[in-house]
Protein backbone atom coordinates (compact mmCIF):
# COMPACT_ATOMS: atom_id res chain seq x y z
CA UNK A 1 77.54 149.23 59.11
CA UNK A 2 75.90 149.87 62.64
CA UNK A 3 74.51 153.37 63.40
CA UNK A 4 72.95 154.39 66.94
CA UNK A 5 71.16 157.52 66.88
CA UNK A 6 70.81 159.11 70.29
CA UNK A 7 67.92 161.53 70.04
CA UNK A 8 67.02 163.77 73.31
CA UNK A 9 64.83 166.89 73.61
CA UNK A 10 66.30 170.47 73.11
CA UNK A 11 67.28 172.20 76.03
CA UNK A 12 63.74 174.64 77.43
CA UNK A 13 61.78 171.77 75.88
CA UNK A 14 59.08 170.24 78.57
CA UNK A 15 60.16 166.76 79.48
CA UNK A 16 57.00 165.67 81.29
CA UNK A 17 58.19 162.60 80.97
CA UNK A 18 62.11 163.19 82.68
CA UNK A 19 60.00 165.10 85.33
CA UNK A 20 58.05 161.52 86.44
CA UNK A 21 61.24 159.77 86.61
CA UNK A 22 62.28 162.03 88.63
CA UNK A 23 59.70 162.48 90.94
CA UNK A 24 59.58 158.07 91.34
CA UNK A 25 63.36 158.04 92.04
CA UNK A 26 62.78 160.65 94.69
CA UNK A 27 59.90 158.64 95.78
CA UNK A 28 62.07 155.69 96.30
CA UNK A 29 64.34 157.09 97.88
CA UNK A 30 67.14 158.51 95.41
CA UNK A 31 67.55 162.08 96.70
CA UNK A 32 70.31 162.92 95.00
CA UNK A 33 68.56 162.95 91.55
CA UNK A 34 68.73 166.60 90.00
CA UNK A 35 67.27 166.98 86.56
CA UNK A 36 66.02 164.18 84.65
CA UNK A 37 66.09 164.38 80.93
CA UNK A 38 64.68 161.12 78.78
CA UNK A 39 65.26 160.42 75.19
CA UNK A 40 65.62 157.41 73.10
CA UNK A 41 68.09 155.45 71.20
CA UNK A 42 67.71 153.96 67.65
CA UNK A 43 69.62 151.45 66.58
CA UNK A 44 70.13 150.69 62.78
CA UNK A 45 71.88 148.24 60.09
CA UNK A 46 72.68 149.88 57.26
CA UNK A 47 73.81 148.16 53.91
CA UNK A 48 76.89 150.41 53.24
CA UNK A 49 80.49 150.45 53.69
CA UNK A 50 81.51 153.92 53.11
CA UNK A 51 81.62 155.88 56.60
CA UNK A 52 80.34 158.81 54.98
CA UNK A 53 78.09 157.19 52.91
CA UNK A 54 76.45 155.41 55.74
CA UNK A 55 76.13 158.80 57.65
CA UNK A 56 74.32 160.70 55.15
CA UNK A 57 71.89 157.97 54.83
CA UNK A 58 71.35 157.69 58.49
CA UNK A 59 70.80 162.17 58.68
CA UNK A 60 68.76 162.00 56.59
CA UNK A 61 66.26 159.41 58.10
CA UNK A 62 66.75 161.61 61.38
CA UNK A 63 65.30 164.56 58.90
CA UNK A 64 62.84 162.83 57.35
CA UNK A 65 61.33 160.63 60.50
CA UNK A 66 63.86 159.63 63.53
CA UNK A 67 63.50 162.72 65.08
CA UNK A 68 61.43 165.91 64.96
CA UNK A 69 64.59 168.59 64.32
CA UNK A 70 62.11 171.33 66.08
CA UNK A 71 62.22 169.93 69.38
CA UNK A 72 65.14 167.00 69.19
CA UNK A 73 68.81 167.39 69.05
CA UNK A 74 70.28 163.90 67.49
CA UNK A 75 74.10 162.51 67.68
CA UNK A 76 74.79 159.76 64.94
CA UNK A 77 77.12 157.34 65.94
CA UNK A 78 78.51 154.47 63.86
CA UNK A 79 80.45 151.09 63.95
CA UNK A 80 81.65 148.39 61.78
């Protein structure tokens, strides 16, 4: 089974990172930019067949090391 795992920062988290995006598409021209928030996406095989199975596995690698639950929110999303 495929999972993704989208992992962004929280909302009043610093994004210093979202802020320089922002400030280079303004710089090249893209005024229309508002807020820019960056994150990362994680893409996995996992050796299960069970749906729930698979997602349980995949949480808790989020928990343990994907993403830092203090500052990240994470969506899980899987595929055959």
């Amino acid at each position: 089974m495929k999972a993704k795992v989208h992992i962004t920062l929280k909302n009043g988290v610093l994004d210093p990172q979202g802020k320089a995006i922002a400030s280079a598409l303004h710089g090249l021209g893209f005024d229309g930019v508002g807020e820019v928030r960056q994150g990362k996406v994680i893409e996995l095989q996992v050796n299960e067949t069970d749906e729930a199975r698979a997602r349980e596995q995949v949480e808790a690698m989020c928990k343990k090391l994907l993403a830092n639950p203090v500052m990240e929110n994470y969506t899980i999303e899987l595929s055959a």
